[in-house]
C-alpha atoms as a PDB file:
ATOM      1  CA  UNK A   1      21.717 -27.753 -14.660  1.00  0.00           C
ATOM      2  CA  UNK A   2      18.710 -27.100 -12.480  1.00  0.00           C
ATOM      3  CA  UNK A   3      16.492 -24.264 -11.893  1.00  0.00           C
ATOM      4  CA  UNK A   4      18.328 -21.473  -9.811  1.00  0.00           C
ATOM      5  CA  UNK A   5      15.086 -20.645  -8.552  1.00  0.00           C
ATOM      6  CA  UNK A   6      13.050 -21.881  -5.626  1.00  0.00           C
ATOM      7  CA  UNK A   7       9.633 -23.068  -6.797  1.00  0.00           C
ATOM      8  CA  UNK A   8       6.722 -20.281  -6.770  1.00  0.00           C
ATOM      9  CA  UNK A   9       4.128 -20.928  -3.948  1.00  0.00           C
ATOM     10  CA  UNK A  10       0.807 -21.276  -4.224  1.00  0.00           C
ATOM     11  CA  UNK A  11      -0.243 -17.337  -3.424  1.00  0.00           C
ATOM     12  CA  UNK A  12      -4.228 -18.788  -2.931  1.00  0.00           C
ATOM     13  CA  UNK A  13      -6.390 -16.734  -0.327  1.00  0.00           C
ATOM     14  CA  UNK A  14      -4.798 -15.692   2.976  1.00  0.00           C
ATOM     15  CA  UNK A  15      -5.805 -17.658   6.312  1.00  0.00           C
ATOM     16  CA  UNK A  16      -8.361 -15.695   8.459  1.00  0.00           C
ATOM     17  CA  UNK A  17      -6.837 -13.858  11.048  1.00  0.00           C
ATOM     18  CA  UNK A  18      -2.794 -12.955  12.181  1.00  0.00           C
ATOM     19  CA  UNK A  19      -0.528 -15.684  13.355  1.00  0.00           C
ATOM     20  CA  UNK A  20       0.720 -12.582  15.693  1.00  0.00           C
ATOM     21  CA  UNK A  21       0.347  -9.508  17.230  1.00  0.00           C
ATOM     22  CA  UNK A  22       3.812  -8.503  14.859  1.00  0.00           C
ATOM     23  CA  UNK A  23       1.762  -9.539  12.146  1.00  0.00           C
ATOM     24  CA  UNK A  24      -1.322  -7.710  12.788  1.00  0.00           C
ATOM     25  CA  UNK A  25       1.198  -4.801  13.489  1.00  0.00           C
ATOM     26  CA  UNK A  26       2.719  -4.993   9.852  1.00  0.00           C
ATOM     27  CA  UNK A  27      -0.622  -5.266   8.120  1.00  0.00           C
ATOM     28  CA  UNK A  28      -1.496  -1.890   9.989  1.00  0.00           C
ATOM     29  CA  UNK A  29       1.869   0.066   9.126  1.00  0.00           C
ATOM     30  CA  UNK A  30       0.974  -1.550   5.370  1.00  0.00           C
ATOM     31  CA  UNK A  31      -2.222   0.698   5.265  1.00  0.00           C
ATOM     32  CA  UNK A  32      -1.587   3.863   7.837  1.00  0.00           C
ATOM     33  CA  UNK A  33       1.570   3.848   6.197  1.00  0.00           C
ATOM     34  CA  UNK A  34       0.271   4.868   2.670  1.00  0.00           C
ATOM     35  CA  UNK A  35      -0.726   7.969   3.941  1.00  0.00           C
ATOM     36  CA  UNK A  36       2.678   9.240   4.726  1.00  0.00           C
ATOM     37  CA  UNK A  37       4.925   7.738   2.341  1.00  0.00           C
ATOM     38  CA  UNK A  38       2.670   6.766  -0.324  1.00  0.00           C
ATOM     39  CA  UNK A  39       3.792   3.251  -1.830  1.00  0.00           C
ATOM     40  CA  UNK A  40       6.843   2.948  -0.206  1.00  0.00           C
ATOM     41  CA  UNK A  41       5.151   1.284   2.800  1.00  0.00           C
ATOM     42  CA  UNK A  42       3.436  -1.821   1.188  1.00  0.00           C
ATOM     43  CA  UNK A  43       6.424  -2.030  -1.097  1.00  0.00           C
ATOM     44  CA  UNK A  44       8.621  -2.788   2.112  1.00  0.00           C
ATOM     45  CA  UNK A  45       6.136  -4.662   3.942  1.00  0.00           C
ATOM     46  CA  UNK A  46       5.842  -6.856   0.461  1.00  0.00           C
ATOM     47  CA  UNK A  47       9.870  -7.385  -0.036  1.00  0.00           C
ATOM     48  CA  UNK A  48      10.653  -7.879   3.728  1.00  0.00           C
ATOM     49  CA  UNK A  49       7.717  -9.610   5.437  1.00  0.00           C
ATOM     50  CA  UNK A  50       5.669 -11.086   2.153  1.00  0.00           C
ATOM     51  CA  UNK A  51       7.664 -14.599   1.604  1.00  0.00           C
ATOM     52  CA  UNK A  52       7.165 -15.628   5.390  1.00  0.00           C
ATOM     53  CA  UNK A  53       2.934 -14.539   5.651  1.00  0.00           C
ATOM     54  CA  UNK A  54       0.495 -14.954   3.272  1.00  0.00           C
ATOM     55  CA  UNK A  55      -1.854 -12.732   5.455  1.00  0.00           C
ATOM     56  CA  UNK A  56       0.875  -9.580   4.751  1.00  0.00           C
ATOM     57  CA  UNK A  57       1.308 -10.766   1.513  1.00  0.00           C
ATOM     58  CA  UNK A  58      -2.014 -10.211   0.580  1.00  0.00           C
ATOM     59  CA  UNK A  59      -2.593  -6.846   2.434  1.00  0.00           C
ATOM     60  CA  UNK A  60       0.475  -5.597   1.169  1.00  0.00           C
ATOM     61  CA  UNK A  61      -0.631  -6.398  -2.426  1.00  0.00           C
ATOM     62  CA  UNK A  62      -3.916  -5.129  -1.894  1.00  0.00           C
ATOM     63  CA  UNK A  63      -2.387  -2.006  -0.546  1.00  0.00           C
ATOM     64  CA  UNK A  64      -0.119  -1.247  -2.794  1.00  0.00           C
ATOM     65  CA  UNK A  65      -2.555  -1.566  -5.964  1.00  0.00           C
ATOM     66  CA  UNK A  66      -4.255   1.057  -4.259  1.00  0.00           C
ATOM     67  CA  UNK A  67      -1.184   3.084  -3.691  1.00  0.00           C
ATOM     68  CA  UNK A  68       0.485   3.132  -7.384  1.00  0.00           C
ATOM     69  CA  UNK A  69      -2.483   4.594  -9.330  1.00  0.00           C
ATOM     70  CA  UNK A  70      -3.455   7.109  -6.047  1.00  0.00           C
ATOM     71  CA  UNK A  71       0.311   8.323  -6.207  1.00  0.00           C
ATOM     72  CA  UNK A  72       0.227   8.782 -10.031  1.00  0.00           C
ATOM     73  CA  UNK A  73      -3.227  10.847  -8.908  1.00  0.00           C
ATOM     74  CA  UNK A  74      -1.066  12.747  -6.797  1.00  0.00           C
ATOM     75  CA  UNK A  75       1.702  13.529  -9.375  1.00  0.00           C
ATOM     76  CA  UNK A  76      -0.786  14.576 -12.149  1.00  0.00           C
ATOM     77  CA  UNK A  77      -2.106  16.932  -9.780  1.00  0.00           C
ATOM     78  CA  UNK A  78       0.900  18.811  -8.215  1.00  0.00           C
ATOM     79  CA  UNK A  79       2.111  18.840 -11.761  1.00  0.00           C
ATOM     80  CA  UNK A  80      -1.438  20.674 -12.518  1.00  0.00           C
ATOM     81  CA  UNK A  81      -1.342  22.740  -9.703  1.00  0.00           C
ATOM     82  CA  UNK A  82       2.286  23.929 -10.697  1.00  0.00           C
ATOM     83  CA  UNK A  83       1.160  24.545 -14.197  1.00  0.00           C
ATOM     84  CA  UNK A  84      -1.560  26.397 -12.731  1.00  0.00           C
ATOM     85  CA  UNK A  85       0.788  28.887 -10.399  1.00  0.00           C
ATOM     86  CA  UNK A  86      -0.268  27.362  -7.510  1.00  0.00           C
ATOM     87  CA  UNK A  87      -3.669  28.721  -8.893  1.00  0.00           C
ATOM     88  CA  UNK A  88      -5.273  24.926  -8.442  1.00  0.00           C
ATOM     89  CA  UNK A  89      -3.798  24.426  -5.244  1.00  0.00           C
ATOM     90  CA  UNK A  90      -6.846  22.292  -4.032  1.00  0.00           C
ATOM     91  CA  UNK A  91      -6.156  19.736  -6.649  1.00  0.00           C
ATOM     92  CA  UNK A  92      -3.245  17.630  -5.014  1.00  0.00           C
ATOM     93  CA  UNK A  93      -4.904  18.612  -1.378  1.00  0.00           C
ATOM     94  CA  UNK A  94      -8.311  16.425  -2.683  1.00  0.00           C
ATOM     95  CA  UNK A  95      -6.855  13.776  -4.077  1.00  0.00           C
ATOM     96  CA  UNK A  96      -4.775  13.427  -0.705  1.00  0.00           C
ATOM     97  CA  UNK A  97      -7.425  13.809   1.369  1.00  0.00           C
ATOM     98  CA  UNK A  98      -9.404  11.364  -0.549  1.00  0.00           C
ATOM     99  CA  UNK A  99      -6.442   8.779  -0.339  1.00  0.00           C
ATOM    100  CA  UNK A 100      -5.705   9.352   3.314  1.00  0.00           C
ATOM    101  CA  UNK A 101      -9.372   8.540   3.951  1.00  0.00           C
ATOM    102  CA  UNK A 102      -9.279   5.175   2.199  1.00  0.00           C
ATOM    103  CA  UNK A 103      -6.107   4.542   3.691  1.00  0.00           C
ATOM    104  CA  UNK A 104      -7.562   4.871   7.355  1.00  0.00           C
ATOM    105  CA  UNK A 105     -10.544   2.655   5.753  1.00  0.00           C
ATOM    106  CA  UNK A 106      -8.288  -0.394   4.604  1.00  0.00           C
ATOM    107  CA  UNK A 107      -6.142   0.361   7.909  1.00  0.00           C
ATOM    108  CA  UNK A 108      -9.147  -0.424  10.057  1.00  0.00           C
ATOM    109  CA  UNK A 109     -10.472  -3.360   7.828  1.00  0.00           C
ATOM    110  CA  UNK A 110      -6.782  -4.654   8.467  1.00  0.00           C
ATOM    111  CA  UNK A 111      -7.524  -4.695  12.152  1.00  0.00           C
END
């Protein structure tokens, strides 16, 4: 009995530029995207459009490693802020601020 599983591609370094305009489109939802709904954004960009473009798989990688540990960020400090009485406020605010920024920064890199 065979391997049930396709064989893993070589994920080397994406080719320069978009194949598309879609494609450019995706890679700019993976980034702006983060801002809104955090990780969720890559995530779907990775499951949906990552097997067909090595381009979107790689921004939607890189994109989502920023995402995960800037989320947990976000948790530690709400949690803090709650703890707090709403005392620390500004916590969860900075470290939004701070991702939304980079966000816009990978978002225009992407383009």
């Amino acid at each position: 009995m065979g391997n049930p599983y396709p064989p893993r591609p070589d994920y080397g370094p994406p080719p320069p530029g978009y194949a598309s305009p879609e494609e450019k489109n995706w890679a700019l939802l993976t980034h702006f995207g983060g801002i809104i709904i955090g990780f969720i954004a890559p995530l779907i960009t990775l499951l949906v459009k990552g097997p067909q473009s090595p381009t979107l798989r790689a921004h939607a990688v890189e994109a989502l490693n920023f995402q995960i540990p800037w989320n947990a960020a976000l948790l530690v400090g709400q949690i803090i802020s709650v703890c707090s009485g709403g005392f620390l406020f500004f916590i969860p605010l900075g470290v939004w601020l701070v991702m939304a920024v980079f966000c816009v920064l990978g978002g225009l890199r992407a383009s």
